[in-house]
Protein backbone atom coordinates (compact mmCIF):
# COMPACT_ATOMS: atom_id res chain seq x y z
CA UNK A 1 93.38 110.94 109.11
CA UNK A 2 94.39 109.96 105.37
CA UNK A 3 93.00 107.26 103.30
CA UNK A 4 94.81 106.78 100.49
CA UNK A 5 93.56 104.26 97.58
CA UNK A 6 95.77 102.98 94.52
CA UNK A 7 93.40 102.68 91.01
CA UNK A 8 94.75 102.27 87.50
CA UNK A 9 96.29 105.60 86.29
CA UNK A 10 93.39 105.74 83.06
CA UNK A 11 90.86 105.36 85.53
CA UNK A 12 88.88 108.71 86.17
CA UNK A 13 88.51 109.63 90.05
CA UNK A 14 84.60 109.44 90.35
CA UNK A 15 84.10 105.64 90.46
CA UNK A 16 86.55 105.75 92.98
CA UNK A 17 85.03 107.98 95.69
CA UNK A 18 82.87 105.72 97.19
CA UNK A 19 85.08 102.78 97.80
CA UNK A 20 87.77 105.72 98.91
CA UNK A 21 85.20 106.94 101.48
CA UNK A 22 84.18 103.25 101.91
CA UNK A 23 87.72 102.75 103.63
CA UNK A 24 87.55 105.84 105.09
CA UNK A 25 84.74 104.99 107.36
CA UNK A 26 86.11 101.30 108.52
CA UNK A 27 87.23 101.05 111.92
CA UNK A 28 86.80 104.83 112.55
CA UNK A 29 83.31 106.78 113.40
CA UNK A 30 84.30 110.11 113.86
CA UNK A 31 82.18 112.19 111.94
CA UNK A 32 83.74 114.41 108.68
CA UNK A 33 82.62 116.64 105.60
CA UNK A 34 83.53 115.37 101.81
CA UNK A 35 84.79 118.95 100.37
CA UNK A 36 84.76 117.91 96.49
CA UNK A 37 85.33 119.76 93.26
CA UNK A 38 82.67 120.08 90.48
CA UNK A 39 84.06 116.56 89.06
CA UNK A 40 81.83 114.96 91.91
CA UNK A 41 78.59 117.28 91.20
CA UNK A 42 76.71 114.34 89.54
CA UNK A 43 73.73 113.71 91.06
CA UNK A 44 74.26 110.12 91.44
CA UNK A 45 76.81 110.93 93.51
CA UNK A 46 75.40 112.68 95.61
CA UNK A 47 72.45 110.73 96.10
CA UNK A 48 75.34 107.92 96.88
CA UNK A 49 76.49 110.17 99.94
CA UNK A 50 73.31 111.00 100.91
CA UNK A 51 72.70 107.42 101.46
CA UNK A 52 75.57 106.67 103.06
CA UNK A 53 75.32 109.61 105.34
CA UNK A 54 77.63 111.65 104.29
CA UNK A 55 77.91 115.44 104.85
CA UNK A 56 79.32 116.94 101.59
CA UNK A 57 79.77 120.35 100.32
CA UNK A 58 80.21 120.14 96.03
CA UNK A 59 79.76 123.34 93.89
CA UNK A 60 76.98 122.60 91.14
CA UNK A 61 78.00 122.41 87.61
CA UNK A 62 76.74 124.48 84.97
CA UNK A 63 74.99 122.45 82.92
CA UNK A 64 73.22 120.25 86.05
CA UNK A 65 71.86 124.40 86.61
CA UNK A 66 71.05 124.86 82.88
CA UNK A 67 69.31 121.19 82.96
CA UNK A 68 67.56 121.55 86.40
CA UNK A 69 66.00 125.01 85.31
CA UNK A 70 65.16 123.86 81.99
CA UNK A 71 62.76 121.32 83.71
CA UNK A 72 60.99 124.20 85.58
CA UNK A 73 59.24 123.48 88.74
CA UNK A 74 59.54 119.93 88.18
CA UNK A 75 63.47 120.02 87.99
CA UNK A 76 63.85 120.42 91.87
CA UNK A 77 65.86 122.75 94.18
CA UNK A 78 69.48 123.35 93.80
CA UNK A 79 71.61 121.59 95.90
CA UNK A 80 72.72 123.37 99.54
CA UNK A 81 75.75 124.84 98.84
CA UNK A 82 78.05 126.72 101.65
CA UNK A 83 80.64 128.88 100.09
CA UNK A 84 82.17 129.39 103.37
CA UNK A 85 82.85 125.65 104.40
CA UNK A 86 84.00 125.47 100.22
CA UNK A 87 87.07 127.76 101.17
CA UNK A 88 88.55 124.56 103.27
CA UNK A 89 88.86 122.52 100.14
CA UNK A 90 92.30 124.42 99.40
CA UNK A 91 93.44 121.86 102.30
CA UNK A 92 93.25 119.07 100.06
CA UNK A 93 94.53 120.71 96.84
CA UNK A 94 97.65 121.70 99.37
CA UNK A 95 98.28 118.07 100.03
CA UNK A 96 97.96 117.08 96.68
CA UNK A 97 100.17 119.55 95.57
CA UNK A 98 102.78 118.46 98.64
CA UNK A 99 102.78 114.85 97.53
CA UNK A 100 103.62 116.12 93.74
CA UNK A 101 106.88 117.56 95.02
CA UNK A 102 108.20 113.97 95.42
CA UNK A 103 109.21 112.99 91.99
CA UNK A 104 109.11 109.66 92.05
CA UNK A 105 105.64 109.99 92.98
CA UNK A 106 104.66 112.60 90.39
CA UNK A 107 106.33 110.73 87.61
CA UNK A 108 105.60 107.09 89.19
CA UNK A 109 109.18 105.59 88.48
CA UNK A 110 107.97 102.48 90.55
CA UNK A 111 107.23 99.97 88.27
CA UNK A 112 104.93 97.69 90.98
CA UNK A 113 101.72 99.32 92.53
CA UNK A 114 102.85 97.53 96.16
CA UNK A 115 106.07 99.51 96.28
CA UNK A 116 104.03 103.13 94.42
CA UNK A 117 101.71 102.43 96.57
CA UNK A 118 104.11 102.63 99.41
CA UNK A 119 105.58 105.74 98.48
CA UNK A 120 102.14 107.22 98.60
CA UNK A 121 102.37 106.48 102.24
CA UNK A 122 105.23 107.62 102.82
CA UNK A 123 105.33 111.02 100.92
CA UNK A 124 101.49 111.43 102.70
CA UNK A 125 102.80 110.88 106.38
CA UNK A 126 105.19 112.90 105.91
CA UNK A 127 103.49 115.78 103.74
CA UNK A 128 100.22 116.04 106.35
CA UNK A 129 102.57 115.72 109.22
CA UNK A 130 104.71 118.98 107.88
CA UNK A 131 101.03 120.63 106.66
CA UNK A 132 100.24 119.96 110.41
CA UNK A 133 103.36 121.61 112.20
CA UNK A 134 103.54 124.65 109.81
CA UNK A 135 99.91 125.53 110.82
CA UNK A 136 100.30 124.74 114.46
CA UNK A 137 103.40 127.12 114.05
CA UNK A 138 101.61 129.96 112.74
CA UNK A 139 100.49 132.93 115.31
């Protein structure tokens, strides 16, 4: 399944992960795994999945270590990190990188967000759907 959200093009992509996930989650209760980059490691957010149930594998960044151990005992334990399950997040950057290679996505000729948006959809459908059969293809 992809949920696919439109914001402003300044915006940065944290405020936007919970009303992404938000949509994700409506109409559909099959359980999944957030896979994010270190962009997401604030703990805010994860305290937001955690509340909303949310399975989520994030890398910690630096400085949350540096801060955390600076407070000593009282800065808590690191979040539970799986390297392992991490390695799947190259799915995503694959799609992302898929949906690039249309150019009028990539360089958003569309002037409306309606019709962007719709190009979106269709250069997702169609990336995931290729992603799909090349992997079902290989032995």
């Amino acid at each position: 399944m992809v949920t696919v959200l439109l914001s402003a093009g300044q915006a940065g992509d944290n405020p936007y992960l919970i009303p992404l996930l938000t949509a994700r989650k409506e109409g559909d209760d099959r359980k999944f795994r957030l896979l994010a980059d270190k962009a997401y490691s604030h703990p805010s957010t994860r305290q937001r999945l955690r509340d909303l149930k949310i399975p989520h594998t994030i890398p910690e960044r630096s400085d949350h270590i540096q801060h955390r151990k600076a407070k000593g005992s009282t800065g808590g334990r690191p979040p539970a990190f799986d390297p392992e399950i991490y390695k799947e997040r190259n799915t995503v950057e694959r799609a992302f990188a898929g949906i690039k290679q249309w150019r009028a996505i990539a360089t958003r000729y569309e002037k409306y967000a309606t019709n962007f948006l719709g190009g979106v959809h269709l250069a997702a459908l169609i990336t995931t759907y290729h992603q799909a059969h090349q992997l079902a293809d290989t032995p």
